[in-house]
Protein backbone atom coordinates (compact mmCIF):
# COMPACT_ATOMS: atom_id res chain seq x y z
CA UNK A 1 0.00 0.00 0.00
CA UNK A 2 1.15 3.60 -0.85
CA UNK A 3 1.93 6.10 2.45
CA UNK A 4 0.42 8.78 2.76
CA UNK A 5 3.12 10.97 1.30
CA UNK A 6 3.91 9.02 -1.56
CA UNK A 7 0.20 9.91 -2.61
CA UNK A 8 0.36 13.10 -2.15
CA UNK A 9 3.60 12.83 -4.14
CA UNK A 10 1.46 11.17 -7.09
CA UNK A 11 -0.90 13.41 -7.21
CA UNK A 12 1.63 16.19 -7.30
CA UNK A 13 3.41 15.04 -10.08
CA UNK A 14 0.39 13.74 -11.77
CA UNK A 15 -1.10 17.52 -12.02
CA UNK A 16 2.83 18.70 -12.79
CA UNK A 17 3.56 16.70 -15.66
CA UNK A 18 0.64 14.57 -16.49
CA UNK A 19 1.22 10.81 -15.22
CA UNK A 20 3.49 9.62 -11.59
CA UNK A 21 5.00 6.43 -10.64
CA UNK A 22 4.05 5.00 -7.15
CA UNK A 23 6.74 2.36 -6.18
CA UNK A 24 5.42 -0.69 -4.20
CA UNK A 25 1.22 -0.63 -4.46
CA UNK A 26 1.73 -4.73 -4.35
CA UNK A 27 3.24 -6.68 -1.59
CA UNK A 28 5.60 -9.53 -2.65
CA UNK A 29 2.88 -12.24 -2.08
CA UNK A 30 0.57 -10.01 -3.82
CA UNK A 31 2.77 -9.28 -6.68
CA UNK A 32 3.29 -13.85 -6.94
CA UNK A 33 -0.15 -14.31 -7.05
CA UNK A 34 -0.63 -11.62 -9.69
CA UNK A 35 2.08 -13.00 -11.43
CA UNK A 36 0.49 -16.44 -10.99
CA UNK A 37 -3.02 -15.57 -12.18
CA UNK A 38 -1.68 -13.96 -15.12
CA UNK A 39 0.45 -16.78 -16.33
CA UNK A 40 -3.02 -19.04 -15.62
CA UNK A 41 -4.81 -16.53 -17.76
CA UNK A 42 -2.46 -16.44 -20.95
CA UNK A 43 -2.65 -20.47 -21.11
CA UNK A 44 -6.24 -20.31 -21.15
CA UNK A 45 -6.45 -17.13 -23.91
CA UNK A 46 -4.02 -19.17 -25.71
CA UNK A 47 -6.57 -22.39 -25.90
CA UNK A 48 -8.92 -19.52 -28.56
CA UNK A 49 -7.72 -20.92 -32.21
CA UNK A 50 -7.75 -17.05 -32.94
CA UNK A 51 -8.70 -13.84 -31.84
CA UNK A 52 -12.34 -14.37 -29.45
CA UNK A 53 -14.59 -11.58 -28.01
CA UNK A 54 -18.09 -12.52 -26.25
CA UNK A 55 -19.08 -9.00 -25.24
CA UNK A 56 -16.17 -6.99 -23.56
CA UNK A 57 -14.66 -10.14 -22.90
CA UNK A 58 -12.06 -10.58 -25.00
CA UNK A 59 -8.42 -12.57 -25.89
CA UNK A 60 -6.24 -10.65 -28.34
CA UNK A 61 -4.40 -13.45 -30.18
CA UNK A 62 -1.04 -12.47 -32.99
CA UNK A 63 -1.72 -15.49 -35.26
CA UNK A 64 0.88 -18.06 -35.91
CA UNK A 65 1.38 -17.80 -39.84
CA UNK A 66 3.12 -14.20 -38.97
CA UNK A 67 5.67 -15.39 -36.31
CA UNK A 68 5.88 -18.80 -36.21
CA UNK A 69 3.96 -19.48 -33.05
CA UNK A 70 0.40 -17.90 -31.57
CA UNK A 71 0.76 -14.99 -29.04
CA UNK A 72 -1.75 -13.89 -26.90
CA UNK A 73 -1.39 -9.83 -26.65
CA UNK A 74 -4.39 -8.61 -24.99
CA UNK A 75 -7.05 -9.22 -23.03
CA UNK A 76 -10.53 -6.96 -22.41
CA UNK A 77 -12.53 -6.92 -19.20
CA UNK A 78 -11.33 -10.57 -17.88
CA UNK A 79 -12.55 -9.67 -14.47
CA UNK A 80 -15.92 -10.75 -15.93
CA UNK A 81 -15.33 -14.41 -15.76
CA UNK A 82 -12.38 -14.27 -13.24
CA UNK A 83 -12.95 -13.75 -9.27
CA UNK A 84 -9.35 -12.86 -8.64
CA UNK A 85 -9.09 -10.29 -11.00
CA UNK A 86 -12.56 -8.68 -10.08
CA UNK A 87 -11.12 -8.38 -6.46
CA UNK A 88 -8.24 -6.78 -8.17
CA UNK A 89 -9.51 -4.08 -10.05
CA UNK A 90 -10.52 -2.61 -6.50
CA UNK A 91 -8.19 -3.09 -4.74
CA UNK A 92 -7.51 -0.59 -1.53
CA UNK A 93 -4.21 0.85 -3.42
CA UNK A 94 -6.03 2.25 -6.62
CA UNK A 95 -8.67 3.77 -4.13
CA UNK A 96 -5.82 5.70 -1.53
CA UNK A 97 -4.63 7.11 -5.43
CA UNK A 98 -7.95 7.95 -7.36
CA UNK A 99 -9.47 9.42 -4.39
CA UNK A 100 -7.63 13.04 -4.82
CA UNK A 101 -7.94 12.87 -8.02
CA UNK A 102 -11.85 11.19 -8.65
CA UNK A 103 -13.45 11.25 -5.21
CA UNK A 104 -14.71 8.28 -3.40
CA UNK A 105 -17.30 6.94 -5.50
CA UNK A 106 -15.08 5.15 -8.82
CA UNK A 107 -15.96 3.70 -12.08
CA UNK A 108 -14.18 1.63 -14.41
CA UNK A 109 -14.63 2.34 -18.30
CA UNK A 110 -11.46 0.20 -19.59
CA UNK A 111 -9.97 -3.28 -17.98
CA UNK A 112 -7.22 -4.26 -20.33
CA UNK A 113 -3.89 -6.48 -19.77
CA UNK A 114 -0.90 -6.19 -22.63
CA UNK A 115 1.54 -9.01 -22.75
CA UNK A 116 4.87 -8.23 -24.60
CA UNK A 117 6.24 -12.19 -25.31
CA UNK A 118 9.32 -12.49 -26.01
CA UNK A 119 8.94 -12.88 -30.22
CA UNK A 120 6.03 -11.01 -30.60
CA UNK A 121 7.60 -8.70 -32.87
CA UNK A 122 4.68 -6.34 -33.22
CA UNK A 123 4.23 -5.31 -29.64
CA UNK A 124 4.91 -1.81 -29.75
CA UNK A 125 2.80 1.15 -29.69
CA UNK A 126 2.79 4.42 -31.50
CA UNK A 127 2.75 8.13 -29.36
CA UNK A 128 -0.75 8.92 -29.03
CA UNK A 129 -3.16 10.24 -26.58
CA UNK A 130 -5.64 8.27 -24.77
CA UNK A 131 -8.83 10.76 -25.31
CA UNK A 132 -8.63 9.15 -29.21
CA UNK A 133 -10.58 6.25 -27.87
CA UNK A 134 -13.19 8.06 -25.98
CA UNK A 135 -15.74 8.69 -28.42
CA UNK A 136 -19.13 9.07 -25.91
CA UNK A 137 -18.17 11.91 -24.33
CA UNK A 138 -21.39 13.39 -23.62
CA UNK A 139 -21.30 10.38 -21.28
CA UNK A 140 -19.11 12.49 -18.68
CA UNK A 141 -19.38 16.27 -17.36
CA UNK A 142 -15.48 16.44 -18.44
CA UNK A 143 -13.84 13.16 -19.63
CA UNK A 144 -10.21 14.41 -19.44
CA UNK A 145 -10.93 15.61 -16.39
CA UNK A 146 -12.79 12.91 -14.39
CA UNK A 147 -10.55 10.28 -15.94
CA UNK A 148 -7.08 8.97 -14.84
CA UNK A 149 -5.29 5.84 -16.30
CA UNK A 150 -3.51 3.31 -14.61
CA UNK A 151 -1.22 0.96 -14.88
CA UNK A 152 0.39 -1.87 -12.68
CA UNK A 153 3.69 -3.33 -13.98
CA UNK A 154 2.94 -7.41 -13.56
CA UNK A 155 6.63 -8.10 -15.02
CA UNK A 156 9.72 -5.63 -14.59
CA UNK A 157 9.20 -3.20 -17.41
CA UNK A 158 12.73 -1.88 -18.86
CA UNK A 159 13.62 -0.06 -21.96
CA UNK A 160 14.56 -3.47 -23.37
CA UNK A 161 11.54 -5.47 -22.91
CA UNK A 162 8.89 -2.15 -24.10
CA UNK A 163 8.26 -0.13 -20.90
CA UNK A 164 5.86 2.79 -21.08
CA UNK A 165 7.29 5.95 -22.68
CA UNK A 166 5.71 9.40 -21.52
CA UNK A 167 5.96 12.71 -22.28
CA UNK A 168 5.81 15.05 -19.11
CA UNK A 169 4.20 18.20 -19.78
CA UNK A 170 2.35 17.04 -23.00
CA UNK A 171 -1.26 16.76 -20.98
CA UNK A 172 -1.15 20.51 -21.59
CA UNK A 173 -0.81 20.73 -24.95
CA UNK A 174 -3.89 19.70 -26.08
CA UNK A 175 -5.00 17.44 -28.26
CA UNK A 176 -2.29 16.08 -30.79
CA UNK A 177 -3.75 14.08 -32.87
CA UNK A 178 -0.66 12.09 -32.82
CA UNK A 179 -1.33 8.61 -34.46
CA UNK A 180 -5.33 9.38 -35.43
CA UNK A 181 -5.63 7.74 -38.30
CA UNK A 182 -8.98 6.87 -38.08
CA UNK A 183 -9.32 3.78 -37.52
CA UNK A 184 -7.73 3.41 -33.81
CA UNK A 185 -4.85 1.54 -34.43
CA UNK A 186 -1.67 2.39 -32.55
CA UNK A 187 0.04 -0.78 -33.10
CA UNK A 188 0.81 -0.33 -37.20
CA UNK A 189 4.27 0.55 -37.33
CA UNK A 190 6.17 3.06 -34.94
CA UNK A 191 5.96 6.88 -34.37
CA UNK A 192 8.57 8.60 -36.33
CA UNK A 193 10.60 11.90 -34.28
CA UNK A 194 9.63 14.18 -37.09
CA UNK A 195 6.06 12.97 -36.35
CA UNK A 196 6.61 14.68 -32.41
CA UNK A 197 8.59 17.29 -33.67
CA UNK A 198 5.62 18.20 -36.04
CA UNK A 199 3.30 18.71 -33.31
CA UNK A 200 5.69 20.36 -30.81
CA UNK A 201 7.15 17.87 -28.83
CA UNK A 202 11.30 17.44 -28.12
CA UNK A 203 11.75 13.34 -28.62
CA UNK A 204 14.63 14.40 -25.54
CA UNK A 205 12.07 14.90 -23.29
CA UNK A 206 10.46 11.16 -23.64
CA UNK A 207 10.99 9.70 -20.15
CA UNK A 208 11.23 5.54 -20.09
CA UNK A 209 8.92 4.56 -17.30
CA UNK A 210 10.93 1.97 -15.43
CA UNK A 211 8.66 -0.40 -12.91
CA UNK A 212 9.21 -2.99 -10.77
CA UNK A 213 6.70 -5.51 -9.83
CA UNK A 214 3.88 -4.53 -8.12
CA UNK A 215 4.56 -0.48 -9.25
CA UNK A 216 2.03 1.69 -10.69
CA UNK A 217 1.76 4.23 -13.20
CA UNK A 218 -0.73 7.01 -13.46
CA UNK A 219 -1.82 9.41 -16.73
CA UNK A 220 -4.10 11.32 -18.52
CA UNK A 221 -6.16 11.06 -21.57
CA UNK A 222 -4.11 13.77 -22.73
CA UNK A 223 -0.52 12.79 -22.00
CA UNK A 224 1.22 11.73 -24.97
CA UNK A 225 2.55 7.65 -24.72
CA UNK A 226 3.66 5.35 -26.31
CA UNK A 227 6.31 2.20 -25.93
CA UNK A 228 8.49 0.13 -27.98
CA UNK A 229 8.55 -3.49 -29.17
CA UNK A 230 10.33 -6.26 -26.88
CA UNK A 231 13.80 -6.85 -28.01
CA UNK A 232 14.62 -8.41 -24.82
CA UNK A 233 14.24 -12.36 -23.83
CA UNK A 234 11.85 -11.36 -20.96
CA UNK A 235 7.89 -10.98 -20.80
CA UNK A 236 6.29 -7.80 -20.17
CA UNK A 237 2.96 -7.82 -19.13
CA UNK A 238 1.26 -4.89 -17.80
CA UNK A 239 -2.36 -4.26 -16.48
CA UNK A 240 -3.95 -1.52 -17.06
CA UNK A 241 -7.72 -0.12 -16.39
CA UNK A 242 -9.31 3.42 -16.99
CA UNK A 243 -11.24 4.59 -13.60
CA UNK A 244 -13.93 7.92 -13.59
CA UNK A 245 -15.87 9.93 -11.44
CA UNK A 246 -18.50 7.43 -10.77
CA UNK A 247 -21.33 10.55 -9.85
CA UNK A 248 -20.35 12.17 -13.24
CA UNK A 249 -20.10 9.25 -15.75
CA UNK A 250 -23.34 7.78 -17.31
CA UNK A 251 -20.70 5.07 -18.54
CA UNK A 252 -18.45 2.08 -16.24
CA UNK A 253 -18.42 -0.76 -14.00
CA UNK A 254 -18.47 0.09 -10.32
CA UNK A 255 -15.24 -0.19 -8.55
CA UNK A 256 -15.92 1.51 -5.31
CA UNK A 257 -19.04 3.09 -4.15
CA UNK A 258 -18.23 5.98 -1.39
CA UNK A 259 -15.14 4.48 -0.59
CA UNK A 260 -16.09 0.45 -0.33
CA UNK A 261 -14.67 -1.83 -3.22
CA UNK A 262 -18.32 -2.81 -5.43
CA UNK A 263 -17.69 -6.49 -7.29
CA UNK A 264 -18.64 -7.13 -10.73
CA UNK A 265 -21.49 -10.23 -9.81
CA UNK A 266 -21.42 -11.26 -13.42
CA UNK A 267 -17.69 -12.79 -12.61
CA UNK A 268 -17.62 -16.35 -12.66
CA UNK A 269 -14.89 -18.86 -12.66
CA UNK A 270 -12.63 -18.65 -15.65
CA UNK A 271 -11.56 -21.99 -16.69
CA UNK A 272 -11.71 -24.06 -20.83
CA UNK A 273 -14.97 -24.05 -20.21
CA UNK A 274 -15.27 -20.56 -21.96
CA UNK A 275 -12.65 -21.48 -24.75
């Protein structure tokens, strides 16, 4: 759990430069059985022949024909057929950081874990800004501002293996447009530095977000991110989930009402049974 002062650190830098690190938010038994359940749930995306959705739920699979072996990349809102994972997305940590920034009463509008495998040669992701995928806005009073990112480093995330790659200060700039294409696709190739020069931003100032297991790191739908492919013969797998104001979103899954942790009841089991 984060002190006191290392959240009011957060939040600090958070405002300063759009996104903080908070080392720690995981014990070490915590941080095995996360470790654990994760492993447990890339064997059992990996049983999908391809790419499956059932409503949110969904397994993100890189098909063998391209690189010589099937690699699960993502998975969507997992915590509705998985108890453990339901627990986790409210856990007491996220609430002693959201509630400066959100207030007490939290919803959840994205549940998503990337894996980086070793191989998968496509796992990078272009510089964009996260308010590209937020198309309902007249869901929220202010979507940029009653929205903060988060994500919690499973594996150690290094330059080498594709840690996140921020841009302080770039949550004030606006909106880029930085990798809109369209379509929503980030992962088709990576951003060039004229492309950030273009729109204002000094490739120098990129700052590799290094975590440990367990860590966490915060941003905004306007800070400019991005991260490189794994060139290293280590996993990455980070887990990340977009929390609101709960009492000014019409959109979300309750993760804490007024301070207590709200399960999803939908969650069931996950085991080949939903292959």
């Amino acid at each position: 759990m984060p002190s006191e002062s290392a959240v009011r650190a957060a939040v600090e830098q958070y405002h300063d430069e759009g996104y903080a690190i908070v080392r720690g938010c995981l014990s070490p038994d915590e941080v095995a059985e996360l470790q654990r359940k994760t492993a447990e749930l890339y064997a059992i995306g990996l049983q999908h022949p391809c790419t499956y959705r059932h409503g949110n739920l969904a397994f993100e699979i890189l098909p063998e024909r391209h690189f010589g072996r099937r690699y699960l990349i993502q998975a969507y809102w997992y915590a509705w057929v998985d108890e453990y994972f339901d627990r986790l997305r409210s856990h007491q940590a996220f609430l002693e950081l959201l509630e400066p920034l959100l207030g007490r009463s939290i919803k959840q509008v994205t549940h998503q874990l990337h894996w980086k495998p070793p191989g998968a040669r496509v796992s990078g992701y272009r510089f964009h800004q996260d308010l590209m995928f937020r198309e309902a806005r007249h869901a929220y009073d202010d979507v940029v501002r009653d929205t903060v990112n988060v994500g919690l480093a499973i594996d150690r995330a290094t330059p080498d293996n594709g840690c996140l790659r921020i841009v302080p200060g770039s949550h004030r700039m606006g909106y880029l447009g930085l990798s809109d294409n369209g379509s929503g696709s980030i992962m088709k190739g990576l951003t060039l530095e004229a492309e950030l020069v273009q729109v204002g931003i000094d490739p120098a100032s990129i700052v590799d977000v290094v975590l440990e297991p367990g860590d966490l790191a915060m941003w905004g739908l306007l800070t400019v991110h991005g991260s490189l492919p794994n060139e290293s013969q280590h996993d990455r797998a980070l887990a990340i989930s977009s929390y609101v104001n709960g009492e000014r979103s019409q959109r979300g899954e309750w993760a804490f009402r007024d301070g207590v942790p709200t399960l999803d009841r939908k969650s069931t089991r996950l085991n080949s049974s939903h292959t």
